[in-house]
C-alpha atoms as a PDB file:
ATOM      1  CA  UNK A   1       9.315 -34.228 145.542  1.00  0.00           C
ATOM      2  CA  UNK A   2      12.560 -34.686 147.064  1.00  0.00           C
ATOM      3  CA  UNK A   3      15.393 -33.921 144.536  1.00  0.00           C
ATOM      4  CA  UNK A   4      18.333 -36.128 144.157  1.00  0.00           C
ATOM      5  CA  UNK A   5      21.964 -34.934 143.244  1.00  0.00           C
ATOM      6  CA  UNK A   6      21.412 -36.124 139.549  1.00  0.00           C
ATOM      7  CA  UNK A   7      17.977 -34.024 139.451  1.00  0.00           C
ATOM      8  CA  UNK A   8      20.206 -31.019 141.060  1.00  0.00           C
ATOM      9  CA  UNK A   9      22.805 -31.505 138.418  1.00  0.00           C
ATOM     10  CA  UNK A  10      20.674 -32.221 135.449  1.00  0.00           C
ATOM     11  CA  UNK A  11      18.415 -29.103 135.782  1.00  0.00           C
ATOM     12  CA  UNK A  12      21.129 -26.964 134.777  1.00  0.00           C
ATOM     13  CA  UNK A  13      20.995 -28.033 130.979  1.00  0.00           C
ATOM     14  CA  UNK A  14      17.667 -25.629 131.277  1.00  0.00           C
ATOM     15  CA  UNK A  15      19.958 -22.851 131.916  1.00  0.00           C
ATOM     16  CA  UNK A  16      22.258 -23.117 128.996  1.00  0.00           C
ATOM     17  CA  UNK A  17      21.147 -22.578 125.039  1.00  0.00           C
ATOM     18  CA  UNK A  18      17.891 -21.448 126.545  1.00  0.00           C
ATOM     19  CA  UNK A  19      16.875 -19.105 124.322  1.00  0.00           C
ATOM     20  CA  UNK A  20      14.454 -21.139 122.466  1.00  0.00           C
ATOM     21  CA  UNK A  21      12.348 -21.992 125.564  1.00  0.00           C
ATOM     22  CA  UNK A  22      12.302 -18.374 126.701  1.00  0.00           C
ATOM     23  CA  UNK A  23      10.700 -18.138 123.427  1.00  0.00           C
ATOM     24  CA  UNK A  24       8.124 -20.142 124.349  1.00  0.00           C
ATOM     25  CA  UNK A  25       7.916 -19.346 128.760  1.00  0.00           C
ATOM     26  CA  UNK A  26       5.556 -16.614 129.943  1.00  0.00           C
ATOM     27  CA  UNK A  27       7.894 -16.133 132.904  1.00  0.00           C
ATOM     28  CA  UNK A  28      11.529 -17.343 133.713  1.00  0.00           C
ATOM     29  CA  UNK A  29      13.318 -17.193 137.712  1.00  0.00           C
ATOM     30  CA  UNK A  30      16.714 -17.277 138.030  1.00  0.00           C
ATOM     31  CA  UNK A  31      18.137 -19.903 140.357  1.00  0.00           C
ATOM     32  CA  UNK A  32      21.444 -17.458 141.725  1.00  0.00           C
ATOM     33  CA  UNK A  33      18.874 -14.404 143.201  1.00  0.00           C
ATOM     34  CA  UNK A  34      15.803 -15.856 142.922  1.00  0.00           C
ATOM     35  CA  UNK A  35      13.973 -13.216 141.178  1.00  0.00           C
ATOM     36  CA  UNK A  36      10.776 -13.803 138.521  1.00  0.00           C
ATOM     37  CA  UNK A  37      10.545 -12.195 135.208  1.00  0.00           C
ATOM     38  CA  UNK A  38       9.431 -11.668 131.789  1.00  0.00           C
ATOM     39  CA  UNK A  39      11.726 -13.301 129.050  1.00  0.00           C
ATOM     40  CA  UNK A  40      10.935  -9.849 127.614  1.00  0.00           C
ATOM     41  CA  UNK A  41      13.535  -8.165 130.320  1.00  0.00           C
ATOM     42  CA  UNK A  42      15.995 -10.523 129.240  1.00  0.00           C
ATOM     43  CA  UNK A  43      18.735  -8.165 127.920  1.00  0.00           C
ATOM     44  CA  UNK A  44      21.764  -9.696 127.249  1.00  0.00           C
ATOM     45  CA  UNK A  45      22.658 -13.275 126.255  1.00  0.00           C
ATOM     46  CA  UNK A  46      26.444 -15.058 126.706  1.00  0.00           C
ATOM     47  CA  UNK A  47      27.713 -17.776 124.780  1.00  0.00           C
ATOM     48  CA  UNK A  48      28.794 -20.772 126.720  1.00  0.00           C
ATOM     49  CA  UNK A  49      31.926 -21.481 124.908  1.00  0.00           C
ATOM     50  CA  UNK A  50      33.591 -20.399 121.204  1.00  0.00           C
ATOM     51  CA  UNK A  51      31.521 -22.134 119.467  1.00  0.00           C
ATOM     52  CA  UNK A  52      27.756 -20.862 120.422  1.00  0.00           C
ATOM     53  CA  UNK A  53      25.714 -18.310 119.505  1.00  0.00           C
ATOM     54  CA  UNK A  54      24.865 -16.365 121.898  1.00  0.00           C
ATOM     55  CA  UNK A  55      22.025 -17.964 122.946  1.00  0.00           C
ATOM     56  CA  UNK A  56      22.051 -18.552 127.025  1.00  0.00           C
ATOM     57  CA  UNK A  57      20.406 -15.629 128.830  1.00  0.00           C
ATOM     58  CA  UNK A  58      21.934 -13.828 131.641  1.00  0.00           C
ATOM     59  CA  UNK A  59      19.924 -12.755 134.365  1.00  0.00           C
ATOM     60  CA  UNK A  60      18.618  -9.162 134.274  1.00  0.00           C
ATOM     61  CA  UNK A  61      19.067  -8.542 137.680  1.00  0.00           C
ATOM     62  CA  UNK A  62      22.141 -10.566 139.145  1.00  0.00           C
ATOM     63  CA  UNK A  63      23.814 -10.885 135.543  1.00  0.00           C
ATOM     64  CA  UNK A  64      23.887 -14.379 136.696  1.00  0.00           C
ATOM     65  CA  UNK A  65      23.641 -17.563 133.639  1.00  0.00           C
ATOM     66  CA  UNK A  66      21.537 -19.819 135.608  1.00  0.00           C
ATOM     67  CA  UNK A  67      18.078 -18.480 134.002  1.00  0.00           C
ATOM     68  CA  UNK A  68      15.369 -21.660 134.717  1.00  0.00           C
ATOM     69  CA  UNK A  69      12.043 -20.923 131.810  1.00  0.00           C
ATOM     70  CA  UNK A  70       8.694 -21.781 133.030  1.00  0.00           C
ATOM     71  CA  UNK A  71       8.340 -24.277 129.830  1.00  0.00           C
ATOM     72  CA  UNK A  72      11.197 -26.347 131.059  1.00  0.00           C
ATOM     73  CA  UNK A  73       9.781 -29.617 131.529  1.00  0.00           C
ATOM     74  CA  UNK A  74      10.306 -29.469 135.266  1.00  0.00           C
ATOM     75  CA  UNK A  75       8.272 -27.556 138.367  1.00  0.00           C
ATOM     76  CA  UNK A  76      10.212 -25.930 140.994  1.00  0.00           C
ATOM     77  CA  UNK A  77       8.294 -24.983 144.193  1.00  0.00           C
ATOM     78  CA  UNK A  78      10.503 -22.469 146.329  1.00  0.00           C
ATOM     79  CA  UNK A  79      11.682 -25.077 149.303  1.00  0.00           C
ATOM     80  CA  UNK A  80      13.647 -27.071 145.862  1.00  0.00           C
ATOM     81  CA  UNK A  81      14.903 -23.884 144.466  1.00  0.00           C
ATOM     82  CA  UNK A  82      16.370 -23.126 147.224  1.00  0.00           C
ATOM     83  CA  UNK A  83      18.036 -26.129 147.613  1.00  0.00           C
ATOM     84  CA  UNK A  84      19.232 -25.915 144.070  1.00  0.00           C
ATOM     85  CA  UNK A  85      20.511 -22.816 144.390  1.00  0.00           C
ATOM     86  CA  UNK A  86      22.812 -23.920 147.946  1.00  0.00           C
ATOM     87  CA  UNK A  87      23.972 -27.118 145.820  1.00  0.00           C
ATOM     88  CA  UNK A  88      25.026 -24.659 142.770  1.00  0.00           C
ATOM     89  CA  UNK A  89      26.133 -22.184 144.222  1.00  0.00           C
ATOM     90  CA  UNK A  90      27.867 -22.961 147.849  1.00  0.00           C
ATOM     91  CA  UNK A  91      31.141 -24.166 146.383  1.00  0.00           C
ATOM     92  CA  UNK A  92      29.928 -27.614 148.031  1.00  0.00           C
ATOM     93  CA  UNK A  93      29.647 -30.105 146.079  1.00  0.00           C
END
């Protein structure tokens, strides 16, 4: 599946107010470094803006908010994650 730049721009609501489906994901990847996980590592959380609870997970290896659960409703295979990290994070778009 090829994505589009509404897919690529869409799949970041996964990465905000995530706790609750890091609740439910057996493993989670982080779309800035790349690297796999157990919610479990998950150490520190950031809230988005003044009003949140601190409830969007910050990678805990890069520090990084862009934390993608495995029971989002979408499947990743590396070429795509790749590409979504390069349209999030190359200051291009």
């Amino acid at each position: 599946m090829l994505l589009t730049q509404a897919s690529l721009e869409s799949i970041q609501r996964y990465c905000i107010h995530n706790r609750a489906l890091l609740d439910q994901s057996s493993t989670a990847r982080c779309v800035h470094c790349g690297a796999s996980f157990a919610p479990a590592e998950i150490g520190d959380w950031a809230a988005v803006d003044a009003q949140d609870a601190r409830d969007t997970a910050q990678c805990p290896r890069c520090g990084d908010q862009a934390v993608l659960p495995s029971a989002a409703p979408i499947m990743l295979d590396s070429r795509q994650l790749e590409a979504l990290q390069r349209f999030w994070f190359s200051g291009k778009r």
